[in-house]
N, C-alpha and C. Protein backbone atom coordinates (compact mmCIF):
# COMPACT_ATOMS: atom_id res chain seq x y z
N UNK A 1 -11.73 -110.10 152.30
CA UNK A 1 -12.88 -110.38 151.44
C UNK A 1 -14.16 -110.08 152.22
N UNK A 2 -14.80 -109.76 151.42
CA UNK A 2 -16.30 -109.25 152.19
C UNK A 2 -17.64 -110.14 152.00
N UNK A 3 -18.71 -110.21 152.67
CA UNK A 3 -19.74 -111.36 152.27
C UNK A 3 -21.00 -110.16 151.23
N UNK A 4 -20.82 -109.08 150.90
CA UNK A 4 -21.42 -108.42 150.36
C UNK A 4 -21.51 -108.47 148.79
N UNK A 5 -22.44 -108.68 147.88
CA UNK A 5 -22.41 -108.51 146.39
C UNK A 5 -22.75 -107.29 146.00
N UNK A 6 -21.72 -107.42 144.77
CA UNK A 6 -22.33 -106.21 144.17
C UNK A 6 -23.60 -106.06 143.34
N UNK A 7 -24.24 -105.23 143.73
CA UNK A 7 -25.82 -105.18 143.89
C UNK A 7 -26.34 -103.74 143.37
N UNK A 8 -27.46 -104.14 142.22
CA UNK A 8 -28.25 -102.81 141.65
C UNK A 8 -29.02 -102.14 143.14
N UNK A 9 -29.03 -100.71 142.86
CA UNK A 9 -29.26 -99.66 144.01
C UNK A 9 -30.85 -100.19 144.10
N UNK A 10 -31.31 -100.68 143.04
CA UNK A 10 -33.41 -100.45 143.35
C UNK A 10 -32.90 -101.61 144.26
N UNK A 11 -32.20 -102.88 144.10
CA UNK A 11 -32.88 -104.12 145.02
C UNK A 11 -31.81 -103.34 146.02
N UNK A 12 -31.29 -102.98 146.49
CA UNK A 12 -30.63 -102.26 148.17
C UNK A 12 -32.10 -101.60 148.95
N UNK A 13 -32.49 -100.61 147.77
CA UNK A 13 -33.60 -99.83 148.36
C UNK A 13 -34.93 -101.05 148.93
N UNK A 14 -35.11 -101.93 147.75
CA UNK A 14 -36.43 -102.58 148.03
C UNK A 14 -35.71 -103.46 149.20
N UNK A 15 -34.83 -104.16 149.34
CA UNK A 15 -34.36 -105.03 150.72
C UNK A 15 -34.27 -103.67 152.00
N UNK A 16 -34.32 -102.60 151.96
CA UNK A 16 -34.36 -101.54 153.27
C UNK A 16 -35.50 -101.30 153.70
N UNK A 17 -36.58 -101.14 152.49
CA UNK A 17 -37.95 -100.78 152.62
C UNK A 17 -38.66 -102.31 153.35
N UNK A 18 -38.31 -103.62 152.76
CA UNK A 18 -39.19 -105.02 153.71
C UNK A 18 -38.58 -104.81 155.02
N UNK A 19 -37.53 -104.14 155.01
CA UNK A 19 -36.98 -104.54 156.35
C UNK A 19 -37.35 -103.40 157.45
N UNK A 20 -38.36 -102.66 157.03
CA UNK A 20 -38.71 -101.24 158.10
C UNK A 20 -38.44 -100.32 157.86
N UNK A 21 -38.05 -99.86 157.08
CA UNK A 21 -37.30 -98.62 156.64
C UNK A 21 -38.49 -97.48 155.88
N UNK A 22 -38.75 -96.25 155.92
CA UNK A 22 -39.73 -96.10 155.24
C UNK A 22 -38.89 -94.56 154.37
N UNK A 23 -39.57 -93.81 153.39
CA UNK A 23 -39.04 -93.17 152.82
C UNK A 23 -40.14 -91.92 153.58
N UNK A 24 -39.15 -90.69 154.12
CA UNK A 24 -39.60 -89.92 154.25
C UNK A 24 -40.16 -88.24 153.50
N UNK A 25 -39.04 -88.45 152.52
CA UNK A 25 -38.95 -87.57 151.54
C UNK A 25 -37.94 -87.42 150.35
N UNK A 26 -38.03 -86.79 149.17
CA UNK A 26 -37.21 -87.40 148.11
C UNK A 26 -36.71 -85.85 147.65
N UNK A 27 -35.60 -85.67 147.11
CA UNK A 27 -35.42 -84.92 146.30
C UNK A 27 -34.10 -85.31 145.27
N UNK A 28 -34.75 -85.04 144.04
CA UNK A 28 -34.06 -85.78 143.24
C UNK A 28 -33.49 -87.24 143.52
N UNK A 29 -32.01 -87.58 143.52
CA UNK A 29 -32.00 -88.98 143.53
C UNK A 29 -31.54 -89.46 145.51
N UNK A 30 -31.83 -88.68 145.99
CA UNK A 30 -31.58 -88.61 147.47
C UNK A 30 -33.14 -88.87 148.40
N UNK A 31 -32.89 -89.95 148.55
CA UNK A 31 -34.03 -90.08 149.09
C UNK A 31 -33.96 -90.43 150.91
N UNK A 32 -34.42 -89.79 151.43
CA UNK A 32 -34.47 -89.91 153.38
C UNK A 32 -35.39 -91.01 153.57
N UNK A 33 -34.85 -91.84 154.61
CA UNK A 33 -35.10 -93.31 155.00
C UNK A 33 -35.31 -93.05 156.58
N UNK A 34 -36.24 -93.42 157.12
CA UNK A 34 -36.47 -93.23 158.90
C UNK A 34 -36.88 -94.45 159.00
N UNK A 35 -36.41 -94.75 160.39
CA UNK A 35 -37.00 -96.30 160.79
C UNK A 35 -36.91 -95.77 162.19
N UNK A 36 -38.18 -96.24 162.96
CA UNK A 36 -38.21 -96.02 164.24
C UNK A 36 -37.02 -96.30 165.32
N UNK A 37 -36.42 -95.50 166.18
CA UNK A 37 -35.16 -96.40 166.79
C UNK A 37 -34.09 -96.41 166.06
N UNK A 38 -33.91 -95.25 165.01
CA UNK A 38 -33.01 -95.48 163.98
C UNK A 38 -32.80 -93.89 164.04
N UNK A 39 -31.33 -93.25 163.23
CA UNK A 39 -31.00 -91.46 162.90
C UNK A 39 -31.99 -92.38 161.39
N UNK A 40 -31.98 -90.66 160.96
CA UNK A 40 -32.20 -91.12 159.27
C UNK A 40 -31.06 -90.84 158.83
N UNK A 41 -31.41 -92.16 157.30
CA UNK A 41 -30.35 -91.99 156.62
C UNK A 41 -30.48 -91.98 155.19
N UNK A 42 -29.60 -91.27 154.49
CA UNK A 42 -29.71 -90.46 153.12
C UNK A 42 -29.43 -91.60 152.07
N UNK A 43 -30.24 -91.93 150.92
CA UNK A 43 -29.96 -93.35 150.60
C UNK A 43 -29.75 -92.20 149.12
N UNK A 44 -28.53 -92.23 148.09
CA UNK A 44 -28.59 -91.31 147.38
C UNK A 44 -27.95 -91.68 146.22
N UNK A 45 -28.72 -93.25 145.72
CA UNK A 45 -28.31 -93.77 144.33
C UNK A 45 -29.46 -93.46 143.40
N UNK A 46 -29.06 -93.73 142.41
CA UNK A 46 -29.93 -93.73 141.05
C UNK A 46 -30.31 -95.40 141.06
N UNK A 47 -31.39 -95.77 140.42
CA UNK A 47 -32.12 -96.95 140.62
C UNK A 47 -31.03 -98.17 140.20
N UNK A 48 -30.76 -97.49 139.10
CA UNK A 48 -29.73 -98.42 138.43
C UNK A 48 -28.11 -98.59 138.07
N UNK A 49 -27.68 -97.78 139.45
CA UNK A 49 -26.10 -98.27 139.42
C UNK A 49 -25.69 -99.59 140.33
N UNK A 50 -24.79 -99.58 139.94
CA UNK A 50 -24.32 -100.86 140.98
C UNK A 50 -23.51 -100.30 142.22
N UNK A 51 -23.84 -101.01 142.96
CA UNK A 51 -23.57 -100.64 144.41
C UNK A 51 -22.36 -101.37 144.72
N UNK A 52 -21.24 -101.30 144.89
CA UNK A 52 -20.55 -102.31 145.04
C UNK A 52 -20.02 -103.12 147.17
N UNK A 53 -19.22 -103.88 146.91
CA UNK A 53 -19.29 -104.66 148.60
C UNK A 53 -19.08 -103.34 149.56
N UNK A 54 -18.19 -102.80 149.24
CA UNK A 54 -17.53 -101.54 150.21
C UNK A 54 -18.66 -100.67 150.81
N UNK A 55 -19.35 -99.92 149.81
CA UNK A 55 -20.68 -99.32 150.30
C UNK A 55 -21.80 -100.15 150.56
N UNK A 56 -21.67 -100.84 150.14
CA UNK A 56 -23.13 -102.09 150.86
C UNK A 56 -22.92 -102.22 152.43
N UNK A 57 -21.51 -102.39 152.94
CA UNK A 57 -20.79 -102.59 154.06
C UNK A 57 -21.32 -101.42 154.81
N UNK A 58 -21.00 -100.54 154.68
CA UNK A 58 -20.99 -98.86 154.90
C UNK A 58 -22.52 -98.67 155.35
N UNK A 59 -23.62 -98.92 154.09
CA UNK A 59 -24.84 -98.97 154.02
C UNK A 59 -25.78 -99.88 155.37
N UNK A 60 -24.73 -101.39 155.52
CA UNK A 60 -25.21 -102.54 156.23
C UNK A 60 -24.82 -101.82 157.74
N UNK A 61 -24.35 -101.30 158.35
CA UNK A 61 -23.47 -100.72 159.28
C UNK A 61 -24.45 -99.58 159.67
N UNK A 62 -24.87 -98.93 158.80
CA UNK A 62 -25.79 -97.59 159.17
C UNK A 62 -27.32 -98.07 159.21
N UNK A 63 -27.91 -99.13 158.62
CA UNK A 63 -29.51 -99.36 158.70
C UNK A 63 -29.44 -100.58 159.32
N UNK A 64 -28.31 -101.64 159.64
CA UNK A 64 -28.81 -103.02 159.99
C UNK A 64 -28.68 -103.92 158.58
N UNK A 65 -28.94 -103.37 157.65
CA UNK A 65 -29.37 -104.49 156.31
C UNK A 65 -28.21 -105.49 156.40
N UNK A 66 -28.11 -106.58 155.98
CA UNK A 66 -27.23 -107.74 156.26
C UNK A 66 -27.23 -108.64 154.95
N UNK A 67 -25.99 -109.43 154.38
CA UNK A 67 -26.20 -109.85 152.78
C UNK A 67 -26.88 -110.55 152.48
N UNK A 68 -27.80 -111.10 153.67
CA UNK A 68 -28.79 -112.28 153.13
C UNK A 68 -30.29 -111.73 152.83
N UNK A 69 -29.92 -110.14 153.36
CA UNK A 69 -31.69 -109.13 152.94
C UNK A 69 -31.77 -109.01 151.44
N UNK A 70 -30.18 -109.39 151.09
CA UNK A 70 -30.71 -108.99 149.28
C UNK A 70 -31.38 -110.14 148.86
C-alpha cells in the first residue's frame, strides 16, 4: 500500500510549483520544470486527469514532492 492519493494533475503541478519548482517552457501539455540543484523534469499531464499513487510515487522520487505537499 502506498501513502500517495489519487490526485487531479493541476493540484500535483500547483504543490511542485510552492515547493520550488519553476516552469521553464511549455509545449502543448508537456511542460519543463527546473529547480535549482535539480535535472529537469517533464511534467506531461493535462490539468484534469487523475494522477494515480504509482505515478505520484514515480513523480515524488524525481522532484522531492512528498504526500503531505498535496
Amino acid at each position: 500500500m502506498t501513502d500517495w492519493p489519487t490526485t487531479k494533475a493541476k493540484r500535483v503541478l500547483a504543490a511542485l510549483l510552492r515547493s520550488g519548482w519553476q516552469i521553464r517552457r511549455q509545449t502543448g501539455s508537456h511542460k519543463i520544470l527546473v529547480k535549482q540543484g535539480c535535472p529537469e523534469y517533464v511534467f506531461a499531464f493535462h490539468e484534469g486527469v487523475e494522477i494515480g499513487p504509482i505515478m505520484l510515487k514515480k513523480i515524488g522520487k524525481h522532484t522531492g514532492l512528498k504526500p503531505e505537499d498535496l
